[in-house]
Each structure stands twice: as C-alpha cells, then as structure tokens.
C-alpha atoms as a PDB file:
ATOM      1  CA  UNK A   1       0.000   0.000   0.000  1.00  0.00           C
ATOM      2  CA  UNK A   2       1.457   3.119  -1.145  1.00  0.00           C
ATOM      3  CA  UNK A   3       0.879   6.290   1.098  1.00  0.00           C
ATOM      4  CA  UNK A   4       0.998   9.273   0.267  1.00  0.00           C
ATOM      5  CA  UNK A   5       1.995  11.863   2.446  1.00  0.00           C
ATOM      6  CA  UNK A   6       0.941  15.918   1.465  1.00  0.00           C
ATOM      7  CA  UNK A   7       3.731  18.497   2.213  1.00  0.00           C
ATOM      8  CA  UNK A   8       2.712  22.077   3.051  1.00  0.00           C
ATOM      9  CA  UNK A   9       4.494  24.917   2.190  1.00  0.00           C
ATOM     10  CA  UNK A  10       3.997  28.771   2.216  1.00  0.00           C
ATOM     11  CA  UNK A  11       6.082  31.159   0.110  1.00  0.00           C
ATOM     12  CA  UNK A  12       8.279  28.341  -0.855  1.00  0.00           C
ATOM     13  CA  UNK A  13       9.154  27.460   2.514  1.00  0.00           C
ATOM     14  CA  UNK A  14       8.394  23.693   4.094  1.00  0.00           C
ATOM     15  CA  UNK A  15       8.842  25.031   7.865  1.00  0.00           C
ATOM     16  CA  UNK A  16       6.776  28.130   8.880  1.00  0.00           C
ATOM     17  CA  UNK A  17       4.374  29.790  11.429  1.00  0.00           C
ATOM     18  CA  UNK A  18       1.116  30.673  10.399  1.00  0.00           C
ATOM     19  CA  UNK A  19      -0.922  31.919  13.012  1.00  0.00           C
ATOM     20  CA  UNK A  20      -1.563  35.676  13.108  1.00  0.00           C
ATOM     21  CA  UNK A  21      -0.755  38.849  15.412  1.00  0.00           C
ATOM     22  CA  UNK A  22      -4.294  39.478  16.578  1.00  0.00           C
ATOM     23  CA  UNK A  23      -4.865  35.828  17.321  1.00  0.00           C
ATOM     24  CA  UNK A  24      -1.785  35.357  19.584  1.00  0.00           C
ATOM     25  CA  UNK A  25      -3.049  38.815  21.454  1.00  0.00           C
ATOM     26  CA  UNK A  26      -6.315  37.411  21.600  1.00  0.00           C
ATOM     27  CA  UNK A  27      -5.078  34.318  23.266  1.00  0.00           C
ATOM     28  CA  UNK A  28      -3.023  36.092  25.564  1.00  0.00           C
ATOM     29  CA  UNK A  29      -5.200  38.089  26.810  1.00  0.00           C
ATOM     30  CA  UNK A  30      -7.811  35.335  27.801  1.00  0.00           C
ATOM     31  CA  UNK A  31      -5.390  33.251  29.060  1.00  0.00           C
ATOM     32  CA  UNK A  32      -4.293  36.042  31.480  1.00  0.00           C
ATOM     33  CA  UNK A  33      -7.653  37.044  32.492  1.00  0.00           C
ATOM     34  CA  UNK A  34      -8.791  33.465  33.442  1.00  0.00           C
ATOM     35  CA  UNK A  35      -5.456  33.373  34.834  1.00  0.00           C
ATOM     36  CA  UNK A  36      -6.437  36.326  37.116  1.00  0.00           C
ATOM     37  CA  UNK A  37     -10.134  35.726  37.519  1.00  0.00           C
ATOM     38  CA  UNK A  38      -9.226  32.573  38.849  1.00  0.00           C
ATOM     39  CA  UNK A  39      -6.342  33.390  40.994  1.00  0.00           C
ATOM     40  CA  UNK A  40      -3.901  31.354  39.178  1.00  0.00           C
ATOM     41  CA  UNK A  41      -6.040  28.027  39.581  1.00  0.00           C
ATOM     42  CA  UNK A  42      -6.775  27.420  36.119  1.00  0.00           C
ATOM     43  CA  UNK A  43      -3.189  29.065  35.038  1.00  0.00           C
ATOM     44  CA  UNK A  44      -2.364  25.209  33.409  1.00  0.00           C
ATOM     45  CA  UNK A  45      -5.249  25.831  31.241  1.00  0.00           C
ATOM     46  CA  UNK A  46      -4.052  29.052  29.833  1.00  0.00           C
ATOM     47  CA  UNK A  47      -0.547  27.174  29.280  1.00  0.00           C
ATOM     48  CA  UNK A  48      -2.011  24.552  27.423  1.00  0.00           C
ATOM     49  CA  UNK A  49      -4.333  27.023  25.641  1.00  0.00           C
ATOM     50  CA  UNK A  50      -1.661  29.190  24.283  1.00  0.00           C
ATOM     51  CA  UNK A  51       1.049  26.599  23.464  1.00  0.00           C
ATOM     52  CA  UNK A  52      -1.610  24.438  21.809  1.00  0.00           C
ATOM     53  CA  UNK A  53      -2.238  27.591  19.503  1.00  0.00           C
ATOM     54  CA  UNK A  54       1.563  28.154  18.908  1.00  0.00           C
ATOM     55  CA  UNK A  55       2.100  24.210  18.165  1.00  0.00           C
ATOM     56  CA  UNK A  56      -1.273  23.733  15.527  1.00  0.00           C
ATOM     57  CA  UNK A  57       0.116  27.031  13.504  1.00  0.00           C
ATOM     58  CA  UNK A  58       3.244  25.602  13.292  1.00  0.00           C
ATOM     59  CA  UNK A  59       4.698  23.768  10.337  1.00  0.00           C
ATOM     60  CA  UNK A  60       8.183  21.642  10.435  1.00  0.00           C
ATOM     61  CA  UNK A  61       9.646  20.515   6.613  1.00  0.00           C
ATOM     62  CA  UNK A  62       5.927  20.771   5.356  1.00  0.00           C
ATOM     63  CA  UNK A  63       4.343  18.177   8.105  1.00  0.00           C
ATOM     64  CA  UNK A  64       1.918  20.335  10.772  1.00  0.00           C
ATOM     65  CA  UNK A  65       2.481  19.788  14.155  1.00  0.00           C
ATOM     66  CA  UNK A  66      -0.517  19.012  16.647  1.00  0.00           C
ATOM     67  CA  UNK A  67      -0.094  19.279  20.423  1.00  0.00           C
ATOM     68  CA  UNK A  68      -2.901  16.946  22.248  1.00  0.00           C
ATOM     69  CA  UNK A  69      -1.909  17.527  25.951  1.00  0.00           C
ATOM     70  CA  UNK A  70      -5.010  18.793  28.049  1.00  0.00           C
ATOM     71  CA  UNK A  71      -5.282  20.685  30.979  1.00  0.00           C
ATOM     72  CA  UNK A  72      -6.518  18.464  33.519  1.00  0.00           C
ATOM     73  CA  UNK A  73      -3.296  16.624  33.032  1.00  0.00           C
ATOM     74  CA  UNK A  74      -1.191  19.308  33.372  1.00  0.00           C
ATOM     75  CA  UNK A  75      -3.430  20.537  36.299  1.00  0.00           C
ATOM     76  CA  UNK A  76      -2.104  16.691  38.238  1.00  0.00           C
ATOM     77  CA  UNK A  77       1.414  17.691  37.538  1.00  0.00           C
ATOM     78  CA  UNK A  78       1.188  21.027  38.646  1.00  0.00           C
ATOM     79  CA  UNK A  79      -0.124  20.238  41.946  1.00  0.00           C
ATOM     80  CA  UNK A  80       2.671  17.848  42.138  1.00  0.00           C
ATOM     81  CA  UNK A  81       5.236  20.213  41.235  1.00  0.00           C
ATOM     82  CA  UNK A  82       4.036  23.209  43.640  1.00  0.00           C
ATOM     83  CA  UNK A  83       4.302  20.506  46.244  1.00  0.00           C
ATOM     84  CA  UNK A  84       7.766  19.817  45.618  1.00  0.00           C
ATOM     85  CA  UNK A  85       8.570  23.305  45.081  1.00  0.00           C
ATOM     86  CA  UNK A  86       7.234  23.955  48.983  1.00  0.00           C
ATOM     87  CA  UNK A  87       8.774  21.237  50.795  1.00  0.00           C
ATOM     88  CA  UNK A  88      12.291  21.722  49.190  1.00  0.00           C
ATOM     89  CA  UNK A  89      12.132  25.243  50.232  1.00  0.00           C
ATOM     90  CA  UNK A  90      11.909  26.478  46.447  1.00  0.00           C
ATOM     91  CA  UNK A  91      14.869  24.357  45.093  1.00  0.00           C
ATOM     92  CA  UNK A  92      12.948  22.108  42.745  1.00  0.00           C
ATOM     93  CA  UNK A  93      11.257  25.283  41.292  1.00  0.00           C
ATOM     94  CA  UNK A  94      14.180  25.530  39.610  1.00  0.00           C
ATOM     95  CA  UNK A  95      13.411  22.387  38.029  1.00  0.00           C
ATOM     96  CA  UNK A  96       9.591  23.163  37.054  1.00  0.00           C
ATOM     97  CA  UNK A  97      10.719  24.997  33.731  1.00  0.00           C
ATOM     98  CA  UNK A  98      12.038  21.986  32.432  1.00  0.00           C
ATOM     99  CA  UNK A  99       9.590  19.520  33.352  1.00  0.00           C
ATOM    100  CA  UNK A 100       6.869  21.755  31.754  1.00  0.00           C
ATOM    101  CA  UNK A 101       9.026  21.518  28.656  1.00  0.00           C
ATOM    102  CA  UNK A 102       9.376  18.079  28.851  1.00  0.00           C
ATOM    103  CA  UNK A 103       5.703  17.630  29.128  1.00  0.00           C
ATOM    104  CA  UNK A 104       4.838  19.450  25.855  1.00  0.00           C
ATOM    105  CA  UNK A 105       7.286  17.992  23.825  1.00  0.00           C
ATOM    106  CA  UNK A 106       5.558  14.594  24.948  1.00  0.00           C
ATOM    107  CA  UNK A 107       2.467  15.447  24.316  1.00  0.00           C
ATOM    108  CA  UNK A 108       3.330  17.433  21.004  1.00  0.00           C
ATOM    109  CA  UNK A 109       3.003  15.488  17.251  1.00  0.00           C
ATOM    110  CA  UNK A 110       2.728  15.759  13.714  1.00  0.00           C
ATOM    111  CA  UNK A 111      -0.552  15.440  11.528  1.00  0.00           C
ATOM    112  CA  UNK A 112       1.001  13.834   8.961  1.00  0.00           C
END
C-alpha cells in the first residue's frame, strides 16, 4: 500500500508559522484574564491554551504539528510540582521549567 503523504508549504518554505498577530493577542489576553479571575487556579489551562495555539500554527519541513496535551493533566502535575517546590524550600522550582518543557514535547506530534 502506497501512502501518500501531502507536504505544506507557504512562500516556498516547508517550515513556517502561520498563526496571526491578533490571534496570539487574543489568546493572551484570555489566558491572562482566566489566569487572574481565577487566581492562578486554572493558570495550566491558559498554558495549554496558548502553546496548543503556537504548536497547531506551526509547520516543520511541510508536516503540521498538533499538540494533544489537556489541561486536567497538566493541572495533576502542577499540583505535584508546587508541592515539591514547597517542601524543598523552592529548590525544585528551579526544576519546574524543564519539566513543563518536557511535558509538551511529549504530548506534542505531527498530523502527517
């Protein structure tokens, strides 16, 4: 079975970005008001909310990338990373940046 696979491109180029300004302020602005509304409670939703709009606008050597991580999930680690964070004084705070990284790249993949 032959597949064939469909490679994107826009102005020539296979790897681009193609969401727009006034989407990315739109995003960021909800994101931070639920962030404040909420008082940082649903601040894991914003996260996933705004990279999920960076990831589906992005395009890598013509295959789309899709990011499928949710916020409930991110919500679990979260909790378990503030609770680190408190009882180690701050010190694994230092390692929250990269476990959030870590946890989009696994839950980011391509389309196609």
């Amino acid at each position: 079975m032959n597949e064939v696979q469909t490679i994107q491109t826009h102005k020539g180029r296979t790897s681009f970005f193609d969401g727009g300004l006034l989407q990315y302020i739109g995003w960021k602005i909800l994101g931070i008001l639920i962030t404040v509304i909420t008082l940082g409670i649903c601040y894991p939703w914003s996260i996933t909310m705004i990279y999920g709009w960076k990831i589906n606008h992005t395009v890598i050597e013509g295959r789309r990338m899709q990011f499928n991580g949710s916020a409930v999930h991110l919500f679990g680690n979260w909790i378990k990373w503030w609770f680190f964070t408190v009882i180690t004084l701050g010190i694994y705070g230092f390692w929250v940046f990269i476990k959030l990284e870590d946890w989009k790249a696994k839950h980011t993949t391509f389309v196609n």
